[in-house]
PDB file of N, CA and C in Angstrom:
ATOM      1  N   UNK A   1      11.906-114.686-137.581  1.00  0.00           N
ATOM      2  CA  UNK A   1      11.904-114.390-136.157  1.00  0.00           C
ATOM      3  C   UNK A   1      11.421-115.633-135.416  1.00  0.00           C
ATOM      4  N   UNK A   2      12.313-116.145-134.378  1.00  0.00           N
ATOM      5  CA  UNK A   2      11.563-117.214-133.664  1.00  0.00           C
ATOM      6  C   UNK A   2      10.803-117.042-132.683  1.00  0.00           C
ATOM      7  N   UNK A   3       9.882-118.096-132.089  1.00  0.00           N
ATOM      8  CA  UNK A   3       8.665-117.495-130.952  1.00  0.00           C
ATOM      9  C   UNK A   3       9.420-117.008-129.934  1.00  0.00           C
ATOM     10  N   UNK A   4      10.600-117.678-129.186  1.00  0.00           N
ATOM     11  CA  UNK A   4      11.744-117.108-128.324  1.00  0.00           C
ATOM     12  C   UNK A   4      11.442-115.455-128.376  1.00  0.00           C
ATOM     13  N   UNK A   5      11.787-114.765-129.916  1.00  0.00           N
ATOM     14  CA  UNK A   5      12.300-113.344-129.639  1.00  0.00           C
ATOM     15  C   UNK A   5      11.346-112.476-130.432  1.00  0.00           C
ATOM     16  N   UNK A   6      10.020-113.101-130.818  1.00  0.00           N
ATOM     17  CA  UNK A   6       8.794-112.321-130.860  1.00  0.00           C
ATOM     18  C   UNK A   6       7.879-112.064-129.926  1.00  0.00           C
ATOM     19  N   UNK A   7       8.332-113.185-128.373  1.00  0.00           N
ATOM     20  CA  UNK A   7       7.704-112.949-127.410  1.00  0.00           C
ATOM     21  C   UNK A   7       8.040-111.827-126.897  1.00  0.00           C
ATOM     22  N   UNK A   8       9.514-111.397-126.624  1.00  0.00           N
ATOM     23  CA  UNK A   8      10.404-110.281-126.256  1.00  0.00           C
ATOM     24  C   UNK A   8      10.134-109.330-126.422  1.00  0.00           C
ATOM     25  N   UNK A   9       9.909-109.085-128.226  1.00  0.00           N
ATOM     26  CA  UNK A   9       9.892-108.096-128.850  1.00  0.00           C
ATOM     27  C   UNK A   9       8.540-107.560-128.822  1.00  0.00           C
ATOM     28  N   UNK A  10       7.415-108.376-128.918  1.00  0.00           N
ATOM     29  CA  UNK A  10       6.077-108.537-129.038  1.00  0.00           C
ATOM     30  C   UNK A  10       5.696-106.613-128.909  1.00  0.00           C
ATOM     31  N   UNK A  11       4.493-106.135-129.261  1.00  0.00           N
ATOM     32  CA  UNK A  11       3.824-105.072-129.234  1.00  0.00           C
ATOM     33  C   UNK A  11       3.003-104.841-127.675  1.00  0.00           C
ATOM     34  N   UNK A  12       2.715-104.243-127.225  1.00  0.00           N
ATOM     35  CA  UNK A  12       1.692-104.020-126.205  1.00  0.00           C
ATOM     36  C   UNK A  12       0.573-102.898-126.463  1.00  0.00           C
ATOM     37  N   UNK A  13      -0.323-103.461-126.749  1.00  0.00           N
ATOM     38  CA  UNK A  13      -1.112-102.571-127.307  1.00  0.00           C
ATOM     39  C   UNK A  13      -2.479-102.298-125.978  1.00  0.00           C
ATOM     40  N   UNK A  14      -3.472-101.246-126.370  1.00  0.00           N
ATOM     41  CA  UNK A  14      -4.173-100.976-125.533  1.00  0.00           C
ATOM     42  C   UNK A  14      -5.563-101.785-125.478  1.00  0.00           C
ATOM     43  N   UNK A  15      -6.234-101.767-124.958  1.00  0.00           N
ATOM     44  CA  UNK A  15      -7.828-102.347-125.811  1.00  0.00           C
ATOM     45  C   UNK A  15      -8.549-101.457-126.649  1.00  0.00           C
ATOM     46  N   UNK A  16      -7.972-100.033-126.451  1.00  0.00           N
ATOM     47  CA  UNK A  16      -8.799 -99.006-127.468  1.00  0.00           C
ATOM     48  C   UNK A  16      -8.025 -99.478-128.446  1.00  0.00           C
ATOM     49  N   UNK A  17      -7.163 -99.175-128.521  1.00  0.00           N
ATOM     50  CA  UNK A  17      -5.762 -99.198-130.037  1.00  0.00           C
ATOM     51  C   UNK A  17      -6.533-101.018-130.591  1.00  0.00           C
ATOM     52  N   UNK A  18      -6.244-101.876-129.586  1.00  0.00           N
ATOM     53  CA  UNK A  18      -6.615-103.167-130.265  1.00  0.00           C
ATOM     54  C   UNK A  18      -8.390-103.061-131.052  1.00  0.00           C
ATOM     55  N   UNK A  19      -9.402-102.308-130.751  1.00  0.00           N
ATOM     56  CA  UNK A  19     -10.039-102.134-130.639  1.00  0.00           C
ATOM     57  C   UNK A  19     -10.545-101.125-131.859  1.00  0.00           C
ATOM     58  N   UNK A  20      -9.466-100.154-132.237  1.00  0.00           N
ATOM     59  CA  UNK A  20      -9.417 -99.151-133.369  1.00  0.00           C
ATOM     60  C   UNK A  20      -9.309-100.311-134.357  1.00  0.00           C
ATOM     61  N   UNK A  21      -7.888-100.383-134.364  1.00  0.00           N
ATOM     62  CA  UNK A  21      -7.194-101.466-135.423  1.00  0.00           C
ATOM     63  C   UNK A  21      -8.244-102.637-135.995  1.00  0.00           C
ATOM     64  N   UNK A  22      -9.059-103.202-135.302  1.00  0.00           N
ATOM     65  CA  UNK A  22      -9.741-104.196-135.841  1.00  0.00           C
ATOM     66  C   UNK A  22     -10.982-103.688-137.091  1.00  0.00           C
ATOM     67  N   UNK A  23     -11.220-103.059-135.804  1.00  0.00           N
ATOM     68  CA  UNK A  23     -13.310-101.943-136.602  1.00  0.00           C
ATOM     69  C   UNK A  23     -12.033-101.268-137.620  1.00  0.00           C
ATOM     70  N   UNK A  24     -11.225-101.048-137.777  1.00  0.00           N
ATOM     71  CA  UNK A  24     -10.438-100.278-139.203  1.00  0.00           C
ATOM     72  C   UNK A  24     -10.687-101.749-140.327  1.00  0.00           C
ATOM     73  N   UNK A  25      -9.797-102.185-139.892  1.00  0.00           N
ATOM     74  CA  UNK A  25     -10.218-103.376-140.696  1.00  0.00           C
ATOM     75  C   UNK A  25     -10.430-104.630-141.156  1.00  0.00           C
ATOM     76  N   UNK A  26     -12.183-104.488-140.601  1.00  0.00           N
ATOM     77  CA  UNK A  26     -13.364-105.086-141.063  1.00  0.00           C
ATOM     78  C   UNK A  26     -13.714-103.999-141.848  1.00  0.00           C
ATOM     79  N   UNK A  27     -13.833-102.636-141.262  1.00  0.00           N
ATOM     80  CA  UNK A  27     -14.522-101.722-142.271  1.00  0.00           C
ATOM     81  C   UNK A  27     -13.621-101.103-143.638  1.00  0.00           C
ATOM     82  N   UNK A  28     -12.365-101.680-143.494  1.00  0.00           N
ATOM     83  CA  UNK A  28     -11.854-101.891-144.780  1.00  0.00           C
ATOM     84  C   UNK A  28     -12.075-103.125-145.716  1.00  0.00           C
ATOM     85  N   UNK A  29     -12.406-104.204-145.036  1.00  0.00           N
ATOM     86  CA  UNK A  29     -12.445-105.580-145.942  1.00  0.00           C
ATOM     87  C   UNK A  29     -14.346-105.682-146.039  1.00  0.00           C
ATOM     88  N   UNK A  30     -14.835-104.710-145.293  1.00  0.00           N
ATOM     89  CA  UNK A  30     -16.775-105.116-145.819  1.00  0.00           C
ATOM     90  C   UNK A  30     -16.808-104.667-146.894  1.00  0.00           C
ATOM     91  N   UNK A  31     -17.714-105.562-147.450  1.00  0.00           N
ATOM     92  CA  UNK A  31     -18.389-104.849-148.845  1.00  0.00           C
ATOM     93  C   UNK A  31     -19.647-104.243-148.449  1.00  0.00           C
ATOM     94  N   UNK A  32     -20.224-104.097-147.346  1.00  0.00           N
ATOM     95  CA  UNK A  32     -20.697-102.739-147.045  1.00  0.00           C
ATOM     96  C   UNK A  32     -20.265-102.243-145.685  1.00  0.00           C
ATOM     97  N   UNK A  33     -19.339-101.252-146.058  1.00  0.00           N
ATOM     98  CA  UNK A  33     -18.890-100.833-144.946  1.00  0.00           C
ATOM     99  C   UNK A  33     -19.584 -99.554-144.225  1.00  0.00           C
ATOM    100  N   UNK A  34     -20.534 -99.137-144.582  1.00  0.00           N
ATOM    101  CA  UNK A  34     -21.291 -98.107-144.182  1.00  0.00           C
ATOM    102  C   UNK A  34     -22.112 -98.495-142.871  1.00  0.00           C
ATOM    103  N   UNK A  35     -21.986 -99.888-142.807  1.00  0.00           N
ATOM    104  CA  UNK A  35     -22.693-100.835-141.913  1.00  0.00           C
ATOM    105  C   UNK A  35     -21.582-100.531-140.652  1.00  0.00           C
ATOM    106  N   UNK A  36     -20.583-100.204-140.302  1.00  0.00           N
ATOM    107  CA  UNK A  36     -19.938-100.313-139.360  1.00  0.00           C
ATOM    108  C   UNK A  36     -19.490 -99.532-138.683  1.00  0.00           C
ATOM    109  N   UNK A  37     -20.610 -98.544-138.924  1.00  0.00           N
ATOM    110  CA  UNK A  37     -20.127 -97.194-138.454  1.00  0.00           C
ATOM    111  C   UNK A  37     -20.653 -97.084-136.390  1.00  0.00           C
ATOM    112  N   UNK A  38     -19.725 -96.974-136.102  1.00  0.00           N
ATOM    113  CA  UNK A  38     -20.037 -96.900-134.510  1.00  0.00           C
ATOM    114  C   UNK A  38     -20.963 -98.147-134.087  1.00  0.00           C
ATOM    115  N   UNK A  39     -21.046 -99.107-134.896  1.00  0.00           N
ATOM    116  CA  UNK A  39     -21.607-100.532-133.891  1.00  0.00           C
ATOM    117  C   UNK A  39     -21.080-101.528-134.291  1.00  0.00           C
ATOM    118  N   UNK A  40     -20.513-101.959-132.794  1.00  0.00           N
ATOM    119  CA  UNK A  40     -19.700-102.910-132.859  1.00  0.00           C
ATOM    120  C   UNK A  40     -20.394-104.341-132.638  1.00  0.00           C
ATOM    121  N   UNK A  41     -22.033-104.164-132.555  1.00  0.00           N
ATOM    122  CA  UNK A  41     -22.827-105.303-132.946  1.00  0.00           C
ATOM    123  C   UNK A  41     -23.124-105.740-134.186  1.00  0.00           C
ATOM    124  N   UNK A  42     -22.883-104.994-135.028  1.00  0.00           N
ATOM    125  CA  UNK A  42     -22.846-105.151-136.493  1.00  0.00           C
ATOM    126  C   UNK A  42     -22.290-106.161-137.000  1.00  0.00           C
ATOM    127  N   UNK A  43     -23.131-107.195-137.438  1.00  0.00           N
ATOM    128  CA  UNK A  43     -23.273-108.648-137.977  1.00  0.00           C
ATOM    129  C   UNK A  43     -22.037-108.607-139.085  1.00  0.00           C
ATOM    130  N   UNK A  44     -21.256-109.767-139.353  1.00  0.00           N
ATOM    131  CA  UNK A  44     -20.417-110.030-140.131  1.00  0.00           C
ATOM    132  C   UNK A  44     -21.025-110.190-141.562  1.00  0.00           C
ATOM    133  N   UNK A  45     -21.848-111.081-141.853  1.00  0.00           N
ATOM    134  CA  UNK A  45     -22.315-111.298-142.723  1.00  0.00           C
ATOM    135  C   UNK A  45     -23.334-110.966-142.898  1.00  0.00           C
ATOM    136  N   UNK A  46     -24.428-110.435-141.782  1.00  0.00           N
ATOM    137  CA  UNK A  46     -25.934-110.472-142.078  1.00  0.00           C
ATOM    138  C   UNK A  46     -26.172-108.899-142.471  1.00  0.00           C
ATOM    139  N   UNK A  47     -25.321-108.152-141.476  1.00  0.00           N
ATOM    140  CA  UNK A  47     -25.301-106.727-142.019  1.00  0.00           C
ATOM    141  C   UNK A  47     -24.018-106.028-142.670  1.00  0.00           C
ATOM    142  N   UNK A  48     -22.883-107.138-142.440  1.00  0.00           N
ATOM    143  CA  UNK A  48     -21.869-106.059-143.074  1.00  0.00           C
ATOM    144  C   UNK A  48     -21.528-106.976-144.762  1.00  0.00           C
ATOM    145  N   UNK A  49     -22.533-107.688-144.808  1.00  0.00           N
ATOM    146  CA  UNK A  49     -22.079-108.448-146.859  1.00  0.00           C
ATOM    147  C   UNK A  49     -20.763-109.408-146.629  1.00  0.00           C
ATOM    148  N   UNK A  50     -19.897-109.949-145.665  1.00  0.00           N
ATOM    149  CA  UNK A  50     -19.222-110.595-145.695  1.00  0.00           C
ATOM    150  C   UNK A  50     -19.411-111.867-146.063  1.00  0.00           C
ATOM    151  N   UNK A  51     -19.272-112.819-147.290  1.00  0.00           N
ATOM    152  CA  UNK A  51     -19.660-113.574-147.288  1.00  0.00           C
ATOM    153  C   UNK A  51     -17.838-114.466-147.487  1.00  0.00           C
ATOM    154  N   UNK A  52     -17.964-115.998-147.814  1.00  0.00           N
ATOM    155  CA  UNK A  52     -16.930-116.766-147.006  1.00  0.00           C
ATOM    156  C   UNK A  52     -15.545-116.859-147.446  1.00  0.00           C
ATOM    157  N   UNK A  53     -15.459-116.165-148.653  1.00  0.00           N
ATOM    158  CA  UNK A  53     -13.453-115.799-149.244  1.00  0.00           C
ATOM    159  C   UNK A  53     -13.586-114.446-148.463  1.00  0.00           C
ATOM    160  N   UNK A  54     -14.525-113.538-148.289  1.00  0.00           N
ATOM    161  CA  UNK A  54     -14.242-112.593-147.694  1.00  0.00           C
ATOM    162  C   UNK A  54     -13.540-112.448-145.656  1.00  0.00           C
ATOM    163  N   UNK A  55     -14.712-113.097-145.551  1.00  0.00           N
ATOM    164  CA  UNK A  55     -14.466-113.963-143.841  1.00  0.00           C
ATOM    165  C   UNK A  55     -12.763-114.639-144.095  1.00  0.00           C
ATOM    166  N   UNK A  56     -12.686-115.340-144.906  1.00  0.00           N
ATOM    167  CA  UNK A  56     -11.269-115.716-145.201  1.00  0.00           C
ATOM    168  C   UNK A  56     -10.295-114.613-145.491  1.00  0.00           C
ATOM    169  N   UNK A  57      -9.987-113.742-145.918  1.00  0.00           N
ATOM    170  CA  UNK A  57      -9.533-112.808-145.881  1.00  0.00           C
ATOM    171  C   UNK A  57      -9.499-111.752-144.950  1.00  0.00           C
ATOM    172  N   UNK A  58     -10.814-111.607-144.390  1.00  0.00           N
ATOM    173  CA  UNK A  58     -10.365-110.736-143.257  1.00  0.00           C
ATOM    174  C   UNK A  58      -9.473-111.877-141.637  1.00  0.00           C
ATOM    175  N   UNK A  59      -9.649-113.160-141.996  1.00  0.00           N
ATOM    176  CA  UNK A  59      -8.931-113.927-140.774  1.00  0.00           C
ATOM    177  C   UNK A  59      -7.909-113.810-140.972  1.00  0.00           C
ATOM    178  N   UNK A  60      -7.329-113.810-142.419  1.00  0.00           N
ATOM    179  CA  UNK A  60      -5.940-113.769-142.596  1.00  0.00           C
ATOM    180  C   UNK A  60      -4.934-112.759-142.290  1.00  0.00           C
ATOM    181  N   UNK A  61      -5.953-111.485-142.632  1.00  0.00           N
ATOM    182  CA  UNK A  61      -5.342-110.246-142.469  1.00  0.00           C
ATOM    183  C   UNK A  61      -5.111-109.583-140.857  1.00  0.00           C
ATOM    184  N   UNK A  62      -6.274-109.877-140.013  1.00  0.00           N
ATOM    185  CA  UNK A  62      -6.089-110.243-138.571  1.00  0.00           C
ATOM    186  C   UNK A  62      -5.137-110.724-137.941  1.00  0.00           C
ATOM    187  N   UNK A  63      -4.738-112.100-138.665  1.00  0.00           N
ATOM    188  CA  UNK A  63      -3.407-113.485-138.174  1.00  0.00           C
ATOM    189  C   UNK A  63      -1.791-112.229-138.352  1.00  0.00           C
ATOM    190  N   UNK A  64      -1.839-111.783-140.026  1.00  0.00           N
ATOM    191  CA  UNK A  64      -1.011-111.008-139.793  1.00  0.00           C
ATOM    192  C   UNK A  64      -0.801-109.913-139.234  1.00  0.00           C
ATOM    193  N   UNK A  65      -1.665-108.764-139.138  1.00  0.00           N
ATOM    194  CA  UNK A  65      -2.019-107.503-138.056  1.00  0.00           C
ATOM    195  C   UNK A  65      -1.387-107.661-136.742  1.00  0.00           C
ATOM    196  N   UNK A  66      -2.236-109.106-136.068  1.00  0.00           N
ATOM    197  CA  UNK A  66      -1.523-109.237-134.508  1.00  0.00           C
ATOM    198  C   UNK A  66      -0.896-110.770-134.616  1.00  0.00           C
ATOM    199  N   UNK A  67      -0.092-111.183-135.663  1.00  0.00           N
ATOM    200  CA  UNK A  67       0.746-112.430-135.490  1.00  0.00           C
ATOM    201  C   UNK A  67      -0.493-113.057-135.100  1.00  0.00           C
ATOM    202  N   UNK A  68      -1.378-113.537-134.655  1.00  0.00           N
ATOM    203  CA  UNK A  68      -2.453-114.910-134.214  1.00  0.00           C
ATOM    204  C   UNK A  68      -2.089-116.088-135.260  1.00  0.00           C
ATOM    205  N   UNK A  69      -2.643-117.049-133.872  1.00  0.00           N
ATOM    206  CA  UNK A  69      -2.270-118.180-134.741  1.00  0.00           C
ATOM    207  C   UNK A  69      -4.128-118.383-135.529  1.00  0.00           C
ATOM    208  N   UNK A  70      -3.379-119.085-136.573  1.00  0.00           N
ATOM    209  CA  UNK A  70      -5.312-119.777-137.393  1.00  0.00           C
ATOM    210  C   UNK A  70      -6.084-120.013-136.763  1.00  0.00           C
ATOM    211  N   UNK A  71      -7.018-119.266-136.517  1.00  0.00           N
ATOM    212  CA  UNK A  71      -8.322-119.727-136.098  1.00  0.00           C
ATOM    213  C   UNK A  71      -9.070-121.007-136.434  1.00  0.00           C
ATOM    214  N   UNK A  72      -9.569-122.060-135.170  1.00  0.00           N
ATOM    215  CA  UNK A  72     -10.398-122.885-135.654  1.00  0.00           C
ATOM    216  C   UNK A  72     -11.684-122.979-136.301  1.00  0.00           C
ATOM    217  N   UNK A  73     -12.035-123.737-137.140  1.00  0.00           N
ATOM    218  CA  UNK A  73     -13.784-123.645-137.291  1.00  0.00           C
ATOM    219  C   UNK A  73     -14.787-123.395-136.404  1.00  0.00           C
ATOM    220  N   UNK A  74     -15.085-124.338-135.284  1.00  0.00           N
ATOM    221  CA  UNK A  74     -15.272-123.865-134.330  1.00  0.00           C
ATOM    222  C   UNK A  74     -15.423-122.431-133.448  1.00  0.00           C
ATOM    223  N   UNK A  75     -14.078-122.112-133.590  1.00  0.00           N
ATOM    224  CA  UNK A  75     -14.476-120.430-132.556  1.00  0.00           C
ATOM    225  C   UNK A  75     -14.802-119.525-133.900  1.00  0.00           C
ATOM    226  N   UNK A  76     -14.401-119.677-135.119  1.00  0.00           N
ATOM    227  CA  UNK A  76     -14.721-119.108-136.181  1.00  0.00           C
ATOM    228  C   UNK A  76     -16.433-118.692-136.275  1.00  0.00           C
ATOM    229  N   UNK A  77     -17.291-119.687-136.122  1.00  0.00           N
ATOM    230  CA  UNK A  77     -18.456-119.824-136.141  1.00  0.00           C
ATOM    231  C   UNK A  77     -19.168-119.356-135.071  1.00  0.00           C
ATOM    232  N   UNK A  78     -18.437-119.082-134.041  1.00  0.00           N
ATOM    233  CA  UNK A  78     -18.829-118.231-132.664  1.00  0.00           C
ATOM    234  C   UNK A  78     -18.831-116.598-132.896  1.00  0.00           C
ATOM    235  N   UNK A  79     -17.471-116.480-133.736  1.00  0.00           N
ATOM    236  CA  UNK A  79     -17.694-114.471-134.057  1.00  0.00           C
ATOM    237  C   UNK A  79     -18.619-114.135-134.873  1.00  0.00           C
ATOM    238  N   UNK A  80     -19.521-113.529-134.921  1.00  0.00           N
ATOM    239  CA  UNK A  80     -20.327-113.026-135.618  1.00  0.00           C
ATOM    240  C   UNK A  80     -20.621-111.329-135.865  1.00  0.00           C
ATOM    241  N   UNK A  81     -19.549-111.164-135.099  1.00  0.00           N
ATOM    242  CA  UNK A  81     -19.981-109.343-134.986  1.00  0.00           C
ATOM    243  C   UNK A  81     -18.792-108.901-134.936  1.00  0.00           C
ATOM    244  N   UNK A  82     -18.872-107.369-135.409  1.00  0.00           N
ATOM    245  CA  UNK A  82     -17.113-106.705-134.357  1.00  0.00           C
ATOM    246  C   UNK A  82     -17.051-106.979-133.823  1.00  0.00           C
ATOM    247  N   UNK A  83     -17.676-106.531-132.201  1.00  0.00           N
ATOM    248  CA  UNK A  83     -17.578-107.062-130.936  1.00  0.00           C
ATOM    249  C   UNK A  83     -16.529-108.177-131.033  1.00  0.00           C
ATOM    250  N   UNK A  84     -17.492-109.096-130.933  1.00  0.00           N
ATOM    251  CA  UNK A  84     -16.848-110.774-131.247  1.00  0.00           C
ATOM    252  C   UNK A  84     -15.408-110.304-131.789  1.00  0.00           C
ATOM    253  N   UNK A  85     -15.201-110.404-132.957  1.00  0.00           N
ATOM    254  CA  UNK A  85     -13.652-110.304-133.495  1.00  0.00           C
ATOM    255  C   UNK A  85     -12.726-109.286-132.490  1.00  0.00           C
ATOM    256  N   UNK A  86     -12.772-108.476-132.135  1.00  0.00           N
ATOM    257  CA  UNK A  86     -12.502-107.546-130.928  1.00  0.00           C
ATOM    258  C   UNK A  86     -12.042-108.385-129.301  1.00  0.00           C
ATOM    259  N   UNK A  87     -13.169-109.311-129.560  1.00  0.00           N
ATOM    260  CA  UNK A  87     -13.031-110.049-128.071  1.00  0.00           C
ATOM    261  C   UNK A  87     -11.939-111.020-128.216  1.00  0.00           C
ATOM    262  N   UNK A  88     -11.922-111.486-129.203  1.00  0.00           N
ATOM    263  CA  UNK A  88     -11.653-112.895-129.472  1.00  0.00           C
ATOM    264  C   UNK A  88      -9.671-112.409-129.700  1.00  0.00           C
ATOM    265  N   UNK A  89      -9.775-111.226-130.679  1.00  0.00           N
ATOM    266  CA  UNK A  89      -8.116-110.591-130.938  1.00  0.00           C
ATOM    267  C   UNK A  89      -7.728-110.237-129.113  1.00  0.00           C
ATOM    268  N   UNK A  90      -8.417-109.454-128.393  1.00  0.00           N
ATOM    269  CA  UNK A  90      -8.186-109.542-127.190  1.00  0.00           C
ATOM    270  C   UNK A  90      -7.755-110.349-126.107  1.00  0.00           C
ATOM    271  N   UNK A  91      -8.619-111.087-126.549  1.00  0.00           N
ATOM    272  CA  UNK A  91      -8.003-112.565-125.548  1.00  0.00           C
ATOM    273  C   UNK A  91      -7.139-113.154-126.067  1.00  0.00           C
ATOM    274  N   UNK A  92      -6.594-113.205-127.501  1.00  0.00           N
ATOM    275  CA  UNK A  92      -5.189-113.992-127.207  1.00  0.00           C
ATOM    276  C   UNK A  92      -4.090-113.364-127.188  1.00  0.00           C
ATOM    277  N   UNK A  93      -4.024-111.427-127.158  1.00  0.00           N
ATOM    278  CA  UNK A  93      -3.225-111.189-126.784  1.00  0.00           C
ATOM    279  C   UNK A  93      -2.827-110.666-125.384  1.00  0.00           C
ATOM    280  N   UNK A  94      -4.168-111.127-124.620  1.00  0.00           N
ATOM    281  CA  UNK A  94      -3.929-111.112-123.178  1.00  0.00           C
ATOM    282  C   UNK A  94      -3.307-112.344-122.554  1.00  0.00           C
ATOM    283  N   UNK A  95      -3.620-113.401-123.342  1.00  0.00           N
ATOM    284  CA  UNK A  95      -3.118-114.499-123.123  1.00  0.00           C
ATOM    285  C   UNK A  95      -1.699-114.568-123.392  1.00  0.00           C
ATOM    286  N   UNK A  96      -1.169-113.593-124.285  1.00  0.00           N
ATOM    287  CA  UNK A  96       0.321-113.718-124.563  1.00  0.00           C
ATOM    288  C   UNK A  96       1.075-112.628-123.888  1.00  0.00           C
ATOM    289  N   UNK A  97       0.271-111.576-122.967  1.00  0.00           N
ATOM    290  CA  UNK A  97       0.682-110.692-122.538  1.00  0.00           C
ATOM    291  C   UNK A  97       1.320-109.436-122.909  1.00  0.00           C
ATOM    292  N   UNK A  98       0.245-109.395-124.090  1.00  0.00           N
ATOM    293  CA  UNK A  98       0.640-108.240-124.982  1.00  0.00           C
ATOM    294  C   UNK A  98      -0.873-107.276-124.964  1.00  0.00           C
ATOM    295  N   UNK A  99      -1.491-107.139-123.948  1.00  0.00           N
ATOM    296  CA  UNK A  99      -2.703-106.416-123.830  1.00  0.00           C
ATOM    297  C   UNK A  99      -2.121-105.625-122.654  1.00  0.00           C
ATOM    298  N   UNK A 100      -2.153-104.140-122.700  1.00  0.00           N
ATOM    299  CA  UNK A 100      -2.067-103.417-121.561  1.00  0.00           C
ATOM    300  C   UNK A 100      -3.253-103.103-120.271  1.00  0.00           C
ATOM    301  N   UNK A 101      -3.348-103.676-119.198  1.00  0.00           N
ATOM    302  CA  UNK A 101      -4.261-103.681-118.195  1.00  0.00           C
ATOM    303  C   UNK A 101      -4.468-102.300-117.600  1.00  0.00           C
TER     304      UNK A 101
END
C-alpha cells in the first residue's frame, strides 16, 4: 500500500478506542500485568516489569497496531507510563488526521 492510499484509506479512531487499544496492549506485553489495571500512570518499567527487548516489542507492536512510524530515542525516553504511550499514539494520529475530534 502506498502513503498516497493509506492516507485515504487510513482508520479514524476515537481517543477512547485509541485509548482501549493501547492499555490492551501494554497489558498484554507486561510481565506484570496486574499492574495496569485502571492506571494509566502506571510506570513502564518501574511498575509494570518492562524491561528493554520488552519496551522493544511493545514499540513494534504499536508501529504495527496504528502504522506509526519508529520512534526516536529521544521521545522513547520521554514515555514512561500508559498515559505517555496513549499521548504520544494520539498525537500522531491527530497529526495525520486520523483522531476523531
Amino acid at each position: 500500500m502506498t502513503d498516497a492510499t493509506r492516507s485515504t484509506t487510513a482508520e479514524v479512531r476515537t481517543e477512547a478506542e485509541v485509548r482501549d487499544s493501547v492499555t490492551a496492549i501494554v497489558t498484554e506485553l507486561a510481565p506484570n500485568p496486574e499492574q495496569t489495571e485502571g492506571a494509566g500512570d502506571s510506570r513502564l518499567v518501574e511498575d509494570l516489569g518492562f524491561h528493554s527487548l520488552a519496551l522493544l516489542e511493545l514499540a513494534f507492536t504499536l508501529e504495527d497496531e496504528f502504522e506509526l512510524p519508529p520512534i526516536d530515542e529521544t521521545t522513547a525516553r520521554k514515555i514512561v507510563t500508559i498515559d505517555a504511550v496513549v499521548e504520544h499514539v494520539k498525537d500522531i494520529l491527530r497529526s495525520r488526521g486520523e483522531l476523531a475530534s
